[in-house]
Protein backbone atom coordinates (compact mmCIF):
# COMPACT_ATOMS: atom_id res chain seq x y z
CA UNK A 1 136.11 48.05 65.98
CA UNK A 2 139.50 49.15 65.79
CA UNK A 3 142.51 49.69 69.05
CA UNK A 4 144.07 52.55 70.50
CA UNK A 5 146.26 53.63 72.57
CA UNK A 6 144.90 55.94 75.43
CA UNK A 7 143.87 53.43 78.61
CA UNK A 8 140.06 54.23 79.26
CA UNK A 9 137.91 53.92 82.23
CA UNK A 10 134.56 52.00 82.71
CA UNK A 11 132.88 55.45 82.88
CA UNK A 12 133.54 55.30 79.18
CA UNK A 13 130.76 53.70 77.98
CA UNK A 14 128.50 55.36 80.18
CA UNK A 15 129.50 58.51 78.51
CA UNK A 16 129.37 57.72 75.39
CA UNK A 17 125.96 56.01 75.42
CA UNK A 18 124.62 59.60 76.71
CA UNK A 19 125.79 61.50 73.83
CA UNK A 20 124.78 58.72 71.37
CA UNK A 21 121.33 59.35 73.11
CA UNK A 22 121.54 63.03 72.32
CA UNK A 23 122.54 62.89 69.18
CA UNK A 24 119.74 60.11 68.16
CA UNK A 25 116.71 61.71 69.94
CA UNK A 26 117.29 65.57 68.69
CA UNK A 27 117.65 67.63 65.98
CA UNK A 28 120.84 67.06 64.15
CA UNK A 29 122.20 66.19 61.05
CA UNK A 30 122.82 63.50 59.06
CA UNK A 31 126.74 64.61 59.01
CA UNK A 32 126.73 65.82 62.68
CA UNK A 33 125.25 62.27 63.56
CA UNK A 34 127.67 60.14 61.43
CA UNK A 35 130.20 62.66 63.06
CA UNK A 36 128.93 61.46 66.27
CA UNK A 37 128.79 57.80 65.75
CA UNK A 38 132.77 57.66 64.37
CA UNK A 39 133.84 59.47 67.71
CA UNK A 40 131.47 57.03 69.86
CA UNK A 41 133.12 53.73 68.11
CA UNK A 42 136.53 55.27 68.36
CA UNK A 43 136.25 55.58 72.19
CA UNK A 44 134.50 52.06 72.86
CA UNK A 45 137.09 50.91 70.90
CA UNK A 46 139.69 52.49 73.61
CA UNK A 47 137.76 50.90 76.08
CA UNK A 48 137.56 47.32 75.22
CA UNK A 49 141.18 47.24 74.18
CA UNK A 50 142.01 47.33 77.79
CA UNK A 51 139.25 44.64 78.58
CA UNK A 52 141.00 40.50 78.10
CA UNK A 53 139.44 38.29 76.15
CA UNK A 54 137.58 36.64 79.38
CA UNK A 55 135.75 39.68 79.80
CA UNK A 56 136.50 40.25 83.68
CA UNK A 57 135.60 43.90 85.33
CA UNK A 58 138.72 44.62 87.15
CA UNK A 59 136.60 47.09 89.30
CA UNK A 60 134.33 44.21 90.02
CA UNK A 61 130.90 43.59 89.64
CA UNK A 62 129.38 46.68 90.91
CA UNK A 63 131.33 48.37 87.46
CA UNK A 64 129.35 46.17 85.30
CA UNK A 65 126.69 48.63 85.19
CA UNK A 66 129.20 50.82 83.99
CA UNK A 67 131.18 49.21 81.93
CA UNK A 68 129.79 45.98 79.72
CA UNK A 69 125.93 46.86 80.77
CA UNK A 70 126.43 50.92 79.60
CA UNK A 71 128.62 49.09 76.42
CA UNK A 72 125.33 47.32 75.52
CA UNK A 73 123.47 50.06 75.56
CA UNK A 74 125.60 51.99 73.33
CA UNK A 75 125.37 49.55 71.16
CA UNK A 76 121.74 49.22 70.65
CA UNK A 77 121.97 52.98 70.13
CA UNK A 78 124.52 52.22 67.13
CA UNK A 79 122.63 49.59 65.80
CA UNK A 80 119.28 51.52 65.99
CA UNK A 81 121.03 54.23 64.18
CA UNK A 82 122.91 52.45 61.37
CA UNK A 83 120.30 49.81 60.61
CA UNK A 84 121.83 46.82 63.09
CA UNK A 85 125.59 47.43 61.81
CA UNK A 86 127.04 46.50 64.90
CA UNK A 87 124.73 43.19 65.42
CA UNK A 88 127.89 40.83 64.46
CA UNK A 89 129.76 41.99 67.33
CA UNK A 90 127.89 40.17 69.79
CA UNK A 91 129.13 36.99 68.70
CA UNK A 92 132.61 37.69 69.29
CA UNK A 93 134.27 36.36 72.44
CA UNK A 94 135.29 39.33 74.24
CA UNK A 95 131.75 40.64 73.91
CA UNK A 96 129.88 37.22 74.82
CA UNK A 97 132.20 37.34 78.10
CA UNK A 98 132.30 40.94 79.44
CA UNK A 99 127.87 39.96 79.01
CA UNK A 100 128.29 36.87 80.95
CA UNK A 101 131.19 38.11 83.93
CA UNK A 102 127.91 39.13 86.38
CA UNK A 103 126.37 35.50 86.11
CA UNK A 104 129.95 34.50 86.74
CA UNK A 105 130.64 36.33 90.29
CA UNK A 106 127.19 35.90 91.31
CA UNK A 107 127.08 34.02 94.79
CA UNK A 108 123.10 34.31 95.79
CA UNK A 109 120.27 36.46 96.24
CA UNK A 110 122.42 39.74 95.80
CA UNK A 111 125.92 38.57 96.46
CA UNK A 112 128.48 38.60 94.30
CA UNK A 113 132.37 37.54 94.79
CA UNK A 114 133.70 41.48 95.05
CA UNK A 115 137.40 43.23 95.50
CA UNK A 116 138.61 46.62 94.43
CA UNK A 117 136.28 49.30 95.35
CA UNK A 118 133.21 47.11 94.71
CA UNK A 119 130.62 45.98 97.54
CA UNK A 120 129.53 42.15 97.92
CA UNK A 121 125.80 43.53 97.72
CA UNK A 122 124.21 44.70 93.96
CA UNK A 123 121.88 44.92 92.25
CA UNK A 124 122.06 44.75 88.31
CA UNK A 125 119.68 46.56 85.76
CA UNK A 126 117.31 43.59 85.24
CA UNK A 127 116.07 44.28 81.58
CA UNK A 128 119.62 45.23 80.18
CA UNK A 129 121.36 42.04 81.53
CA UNK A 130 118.09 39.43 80.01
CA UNK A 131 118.69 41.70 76.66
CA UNK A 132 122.46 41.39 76.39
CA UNK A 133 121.51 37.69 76.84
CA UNK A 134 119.76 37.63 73.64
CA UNK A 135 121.84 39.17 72.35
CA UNK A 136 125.16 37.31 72.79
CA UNK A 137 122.51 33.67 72.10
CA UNK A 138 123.62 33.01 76.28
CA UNK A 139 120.47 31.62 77.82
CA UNK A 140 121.62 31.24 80.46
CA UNK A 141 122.68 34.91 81.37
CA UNK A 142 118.97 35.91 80.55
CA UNK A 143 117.65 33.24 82.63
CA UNK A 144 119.58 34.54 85.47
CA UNK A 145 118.85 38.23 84.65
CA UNK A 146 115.06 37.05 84.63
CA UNK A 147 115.16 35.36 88.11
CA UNK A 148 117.06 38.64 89.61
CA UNK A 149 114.18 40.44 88.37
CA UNK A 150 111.57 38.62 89.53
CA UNK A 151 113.14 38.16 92.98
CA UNK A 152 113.60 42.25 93.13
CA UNK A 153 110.22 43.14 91.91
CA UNK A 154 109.80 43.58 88.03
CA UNK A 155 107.96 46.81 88.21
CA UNK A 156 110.71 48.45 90.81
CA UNK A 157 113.06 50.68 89.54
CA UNK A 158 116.82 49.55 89.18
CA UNK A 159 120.09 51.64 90.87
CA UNK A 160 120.29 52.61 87.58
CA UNK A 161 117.68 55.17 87.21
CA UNK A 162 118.89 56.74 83.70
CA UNK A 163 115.46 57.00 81.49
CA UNK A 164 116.75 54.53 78.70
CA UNK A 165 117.65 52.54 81.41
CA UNK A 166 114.00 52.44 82.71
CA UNK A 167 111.98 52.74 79.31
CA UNK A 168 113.88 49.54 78.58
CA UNK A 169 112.76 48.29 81.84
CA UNK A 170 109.08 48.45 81.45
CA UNK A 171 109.02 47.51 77.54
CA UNK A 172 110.84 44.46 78.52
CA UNK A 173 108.92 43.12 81.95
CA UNK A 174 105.99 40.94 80.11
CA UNK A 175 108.76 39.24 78.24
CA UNK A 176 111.03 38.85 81.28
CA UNK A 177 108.07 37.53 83.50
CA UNK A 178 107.41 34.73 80.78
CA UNK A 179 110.79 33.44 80.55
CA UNK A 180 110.73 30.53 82.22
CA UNK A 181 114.31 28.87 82.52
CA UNK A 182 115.98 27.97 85.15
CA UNK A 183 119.34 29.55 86.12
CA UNK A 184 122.34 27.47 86.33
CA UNK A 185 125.34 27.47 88.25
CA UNK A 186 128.50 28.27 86.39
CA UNK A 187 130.88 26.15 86.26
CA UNK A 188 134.55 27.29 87.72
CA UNK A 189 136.90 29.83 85.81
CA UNK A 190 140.24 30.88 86.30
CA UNK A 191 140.11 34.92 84.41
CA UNK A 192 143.44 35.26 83.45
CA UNK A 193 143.42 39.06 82.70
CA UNK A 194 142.64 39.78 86.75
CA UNK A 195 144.22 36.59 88.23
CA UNK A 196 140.79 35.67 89.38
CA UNK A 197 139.89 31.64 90.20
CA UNK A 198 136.10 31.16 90.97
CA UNK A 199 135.10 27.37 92.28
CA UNK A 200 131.83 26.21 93.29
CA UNK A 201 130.50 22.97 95.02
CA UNK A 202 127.05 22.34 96.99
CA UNK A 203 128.41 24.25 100.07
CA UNK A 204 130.63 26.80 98.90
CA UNK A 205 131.55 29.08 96.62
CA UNK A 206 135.56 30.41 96.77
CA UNK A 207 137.31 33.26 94.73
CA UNK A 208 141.08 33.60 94.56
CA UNK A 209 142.54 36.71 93.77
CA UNK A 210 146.21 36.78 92.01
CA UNK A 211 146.88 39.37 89.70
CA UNK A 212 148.94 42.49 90.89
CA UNK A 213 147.88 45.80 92.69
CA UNK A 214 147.35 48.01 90.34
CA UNK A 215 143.49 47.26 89.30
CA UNK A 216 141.69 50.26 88.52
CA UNK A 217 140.13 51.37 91.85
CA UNK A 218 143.13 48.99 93.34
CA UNK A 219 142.86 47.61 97.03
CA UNK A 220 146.08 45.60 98.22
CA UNK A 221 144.29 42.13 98.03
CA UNK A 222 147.21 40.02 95.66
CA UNK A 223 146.35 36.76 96.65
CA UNK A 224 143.21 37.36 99.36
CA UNK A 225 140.57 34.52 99.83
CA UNK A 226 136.93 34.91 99.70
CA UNK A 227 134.63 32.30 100.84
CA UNK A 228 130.73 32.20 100.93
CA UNK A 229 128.81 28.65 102.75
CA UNK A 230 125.30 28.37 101.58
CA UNK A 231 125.18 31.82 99.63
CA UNK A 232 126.42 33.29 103.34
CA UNK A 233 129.46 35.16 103.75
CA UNK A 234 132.24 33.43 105.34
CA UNK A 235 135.69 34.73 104.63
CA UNK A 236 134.93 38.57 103.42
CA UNK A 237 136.13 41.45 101.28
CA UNK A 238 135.12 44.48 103.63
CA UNK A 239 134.63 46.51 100.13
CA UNK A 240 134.99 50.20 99.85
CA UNK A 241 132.88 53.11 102.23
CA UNK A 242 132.01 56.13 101.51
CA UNK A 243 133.98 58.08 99.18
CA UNK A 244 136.04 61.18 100.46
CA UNK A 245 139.16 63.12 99.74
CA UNK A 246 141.50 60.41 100.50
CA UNK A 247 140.45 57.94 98.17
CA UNK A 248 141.58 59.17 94.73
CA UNK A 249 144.85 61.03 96.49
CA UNK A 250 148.14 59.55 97.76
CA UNK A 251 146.48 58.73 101.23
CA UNK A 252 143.91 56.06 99.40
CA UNK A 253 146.16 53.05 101.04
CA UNK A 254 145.87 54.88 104.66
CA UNK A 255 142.35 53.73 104.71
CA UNK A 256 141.69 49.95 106.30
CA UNK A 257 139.79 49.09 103.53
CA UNK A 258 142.17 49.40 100.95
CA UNK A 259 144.72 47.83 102.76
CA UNK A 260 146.04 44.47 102.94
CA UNK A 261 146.18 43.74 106.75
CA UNK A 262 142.26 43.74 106.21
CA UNK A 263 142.01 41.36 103.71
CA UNK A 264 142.66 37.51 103.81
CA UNK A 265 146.75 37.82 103.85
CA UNK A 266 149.56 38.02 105.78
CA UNK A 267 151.78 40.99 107.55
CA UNK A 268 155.50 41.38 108.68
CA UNK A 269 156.35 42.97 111.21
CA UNK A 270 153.37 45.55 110.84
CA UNK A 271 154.24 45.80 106.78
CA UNK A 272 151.52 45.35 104.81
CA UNK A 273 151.54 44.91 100.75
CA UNK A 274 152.19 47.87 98.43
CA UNK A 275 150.50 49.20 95.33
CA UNK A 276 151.75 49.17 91.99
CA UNK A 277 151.77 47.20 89.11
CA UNK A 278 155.00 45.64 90.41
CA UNK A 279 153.73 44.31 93.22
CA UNK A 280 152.49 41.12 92.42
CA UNK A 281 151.47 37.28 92.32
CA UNK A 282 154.52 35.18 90.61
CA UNK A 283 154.46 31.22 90.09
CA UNK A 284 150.74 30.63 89.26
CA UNK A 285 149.56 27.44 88.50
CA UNK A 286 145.65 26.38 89.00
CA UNK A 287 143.87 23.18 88.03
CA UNK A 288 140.08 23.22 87.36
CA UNK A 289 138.25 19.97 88.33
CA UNK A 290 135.48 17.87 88.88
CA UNK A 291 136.70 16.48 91.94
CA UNK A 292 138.84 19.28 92.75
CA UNK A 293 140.00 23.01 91.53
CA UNK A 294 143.35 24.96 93.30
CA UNK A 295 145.40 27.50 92.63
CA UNK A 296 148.60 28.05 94.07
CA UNK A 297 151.53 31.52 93.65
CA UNK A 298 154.02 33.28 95.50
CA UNK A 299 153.03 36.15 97.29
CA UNK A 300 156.09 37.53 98.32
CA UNK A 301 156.64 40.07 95.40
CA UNK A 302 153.50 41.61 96.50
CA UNK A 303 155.32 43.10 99.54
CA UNK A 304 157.99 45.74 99.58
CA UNK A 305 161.41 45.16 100.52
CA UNK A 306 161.53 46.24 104.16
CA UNK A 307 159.12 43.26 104.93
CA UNK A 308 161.65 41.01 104.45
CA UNK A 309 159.53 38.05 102.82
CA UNK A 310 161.74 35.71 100.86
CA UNK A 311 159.14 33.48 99.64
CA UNK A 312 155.42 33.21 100.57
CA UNK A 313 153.76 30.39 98.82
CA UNK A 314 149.72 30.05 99.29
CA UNK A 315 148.05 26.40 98.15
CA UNK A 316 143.94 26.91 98.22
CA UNK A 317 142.05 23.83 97.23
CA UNK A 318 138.49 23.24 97.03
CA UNK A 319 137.76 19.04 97.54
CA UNK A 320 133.90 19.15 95.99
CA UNK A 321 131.55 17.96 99.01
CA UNK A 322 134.48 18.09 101.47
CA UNK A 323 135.80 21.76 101.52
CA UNK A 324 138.18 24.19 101.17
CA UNK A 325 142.15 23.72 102.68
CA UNK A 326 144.57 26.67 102.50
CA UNK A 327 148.35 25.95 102.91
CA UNK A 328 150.65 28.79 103.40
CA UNK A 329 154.41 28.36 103.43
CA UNK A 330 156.67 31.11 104.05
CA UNK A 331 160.09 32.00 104.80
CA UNK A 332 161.15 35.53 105.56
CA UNK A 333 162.94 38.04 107.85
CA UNK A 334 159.50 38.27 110.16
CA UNK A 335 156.81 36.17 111.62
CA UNK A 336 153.89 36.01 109.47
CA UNK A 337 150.85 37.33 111.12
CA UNK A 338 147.78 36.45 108.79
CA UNK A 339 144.46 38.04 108.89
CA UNK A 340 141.01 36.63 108.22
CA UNK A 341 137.96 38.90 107.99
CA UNK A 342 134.64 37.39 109.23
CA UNK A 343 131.16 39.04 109.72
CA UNK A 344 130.07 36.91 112.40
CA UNK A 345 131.61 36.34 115.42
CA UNK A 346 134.03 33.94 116.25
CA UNK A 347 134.44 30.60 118.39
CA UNK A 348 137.58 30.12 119.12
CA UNK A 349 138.45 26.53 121.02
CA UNK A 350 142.77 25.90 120.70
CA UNK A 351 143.15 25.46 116.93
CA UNK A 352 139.91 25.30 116.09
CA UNK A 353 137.79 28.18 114.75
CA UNK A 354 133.91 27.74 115.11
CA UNK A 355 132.21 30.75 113.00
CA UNK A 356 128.44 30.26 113.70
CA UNK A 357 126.17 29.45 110.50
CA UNK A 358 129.11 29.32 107.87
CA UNK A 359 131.32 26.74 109.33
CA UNK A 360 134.40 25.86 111.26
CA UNK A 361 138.24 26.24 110.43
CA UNK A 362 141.11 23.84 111.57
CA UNK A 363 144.36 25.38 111.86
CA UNK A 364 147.58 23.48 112.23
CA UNK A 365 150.89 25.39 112.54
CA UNK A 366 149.44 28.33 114.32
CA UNK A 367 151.79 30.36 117.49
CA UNK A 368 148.82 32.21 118.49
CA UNK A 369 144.86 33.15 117.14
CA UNK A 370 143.18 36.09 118.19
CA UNK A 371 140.42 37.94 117.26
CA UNK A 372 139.66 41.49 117.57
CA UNK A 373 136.58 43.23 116.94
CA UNK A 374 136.10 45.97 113.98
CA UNK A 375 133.33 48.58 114.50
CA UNK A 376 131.62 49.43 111.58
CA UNK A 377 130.08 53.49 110.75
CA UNK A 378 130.33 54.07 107.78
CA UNK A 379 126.77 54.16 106.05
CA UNK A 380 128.33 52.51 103.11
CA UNK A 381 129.69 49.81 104.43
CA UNK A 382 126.66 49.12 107.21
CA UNK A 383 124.82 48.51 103.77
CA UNK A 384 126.08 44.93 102.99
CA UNK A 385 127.40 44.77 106.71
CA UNK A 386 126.47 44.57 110.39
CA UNK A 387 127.62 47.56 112.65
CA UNK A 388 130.83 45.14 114.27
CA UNK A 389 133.35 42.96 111.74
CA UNK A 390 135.64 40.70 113.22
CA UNK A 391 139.25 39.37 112.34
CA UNK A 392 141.56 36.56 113.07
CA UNK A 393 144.81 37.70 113.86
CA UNK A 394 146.72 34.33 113.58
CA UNK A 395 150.54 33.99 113.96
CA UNK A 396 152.91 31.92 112.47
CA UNK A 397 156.37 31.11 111.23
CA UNK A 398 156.48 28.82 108.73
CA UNK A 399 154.02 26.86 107.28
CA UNK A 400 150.47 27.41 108.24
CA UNK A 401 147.93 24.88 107.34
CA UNK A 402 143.76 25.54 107.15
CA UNK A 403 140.80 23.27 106.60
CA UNK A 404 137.61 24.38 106.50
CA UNK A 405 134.16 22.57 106.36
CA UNK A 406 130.52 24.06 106.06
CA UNK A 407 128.25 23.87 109.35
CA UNK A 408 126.72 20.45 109.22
């Protein structure tokens, strides 16, 4: 496939797999057909040149239905029309990655490590993600597409209720139900093209976001924490609601969950970060370990001027079996005031945070901690979470320092 130079959307592939559909199961000819095909490969090909090589959604995992699961399908299409042409392609890197990115953010049961406008709760076409397995020789992907299936029901229909979708389904299940590996956990990854860390131990399972604030379906998250203990949710991304009027128009960042006081991250003086692609992570260094992974940046370009941050430099660490500490040091104009987001209510004793069935968090450097509570309405949101969030409100001037262990 070739490059261009228009920036596509994940809708792309959706798109073109429909007409590729048409033009394969109706009357048409050879020309219009061979027509069809040139114009399908020439937008795919505007689509992945905006993907990196380490295939990471930067709409998150709720787009890879969308994007690398509807770019599968298109090419099956291709290949059924052109005799397996495109077969190679699966064995190139980009490919074998944007397949494998859903085993990568999965978490347990349904969750998956989410920002941008993507929930924590989905629920991946079954059949299309074992397939793209085969495809792309990854066992392991189609052993963890099989045991999603099974644990869903293999004879209930997907989210994705498109008839290819669901023919594919049901010619697939007897092979799905025999496969009989085991999933495995991946190991961590830093995805450079996002700014995205993802470390694992018995307990936990931590994403670090770097990258800049202008993702497609962007939230103000540049350097936000999410934590799941024991497949739980522990430190959260809220996600997006229900879609209105304001979010694709210049009032998207007046909504909470798009905004960075509601994510794991500081605010000055009531200024929160701003969107852009110029508003970003600097000074990133991560090390990926058996013992130990961490990531460390600057997050004070990700704020505008007026908040007066000089430097704001965040340390996360995961210590395998131990757990997770977070260092922030900051100098600036303003006290810091750094919010964590928690679906289940929390403990607070002094300096120490219990938050019942995830685990407790030791904070050293703190002025104050409070918590407020966040009701929840939306029927979106009240899908993944209960009807009342909660978040820290912890204040601080300097350095700020944060262990956290699982619930023994």
């Amino acid at each position: 496939m070739g490059s261009g130079d228009e920036p596509m959307c994940n809708w792309t592939p959706w798109c073109t797999q429909n007409v590729l559909l048409v033009a394969a199961l109706t009357p048409q000819s050879d020309e219009t057909r061979r027509m069809v095909c040139r114009q399908a490969v020439l937008s795919l090909d505007y689509f992945l040149k905006d993907y990196g090589d380490d295939g990471c959604c930067d709409e998150g995992a709720k787009y890879y239905g969308h994007a690398a699961l509807c770019l599968f399908a298109a090419m099956e299409i291709l290949n059924g029309m052109t005799g397996g042409h495109f077969a190679p392609l699966y064995k190139t890197e980009k490919i074998r990655n944007m397949a494998d990115y859903i085993r990568q953010v999965h978490v347990a049961g349904d969750y998956c490590i989410n920002f941008a406008d993507c929930p924590p709760i989905i629920n991946p076409p079954g059949a299309l993600v074992y397939l793209f397995g085969k495809r792309t020789e990854n066992p392991a992907l189609s052993a963890f597409a099989a045991e999603g299936a099974r644990r869903r029901g293999l004879y209930e229909p997907s989210e994705n209720l498109s008839l290819y979708t669901r023919l594919t389904e049901l010619f697939s299940t007897a092979e799905i139900e025999g496969c009989q590996a085991k999933p495995e956990a991946p190991e961590d990854r830093y995805f450079p093209s996002v700014g995205m860390l993802i470390a694992r131990d018995n307990r936990f399972c931590l994403a670090v976001k770097t990258g800049d604030n202008d993702d497609n379906h962007n939230h103000n998250d540049t350097g936000s924490v999410t934590l799941y203990a024991d497949g739980k949710p522990f430190l959260i991304d809220a996600g997006v609601g229900s879609y209105t009027r304001d979010t694709f128009s210049p009032r998207r960042y007046t909504i909470w969950t798009m905004q960075s006081a509601y994510h794991n991250l500081p605010t000055f003086a009531g200024i929160m970060q701003a969107h852009g692609a110029d508003y970003r992570a600097r000074d990133i260094h991560y090390s990926i370990g058996g013992r130990e992974t961490s990531i460390s940046m600057d997050i004070a370009g990700a704020y505008p001027k007026e908040a007066g941050v000089l430097r704001y430099r965040r340390d996360v660490r995961m210590k395998k079996g131990i757990g997770i500490r977070i260092t922030d040091d900051y100098e600036g104009k303003h006290p810091a005031e750094l919010s964590l987001l928690l679906c289940c209510r929390p403990v607070i004793f002094g300096h120490s945070v219990q938050v019942p069935g995830r685990g407790q968090i030791i904070i050293q450097g703190a002025d104050a901690i409070l918590s407020e509570n966040i009701p929840i309405t939306d029927p979106i949101l009240l899908k993944a979470w209960p009807d009342v969030l909660f978040r820290l409100l912890i204040t601080f001037s300097n350095k700020l320092e944060m262990a956290i262990t699982p619930s023994e």
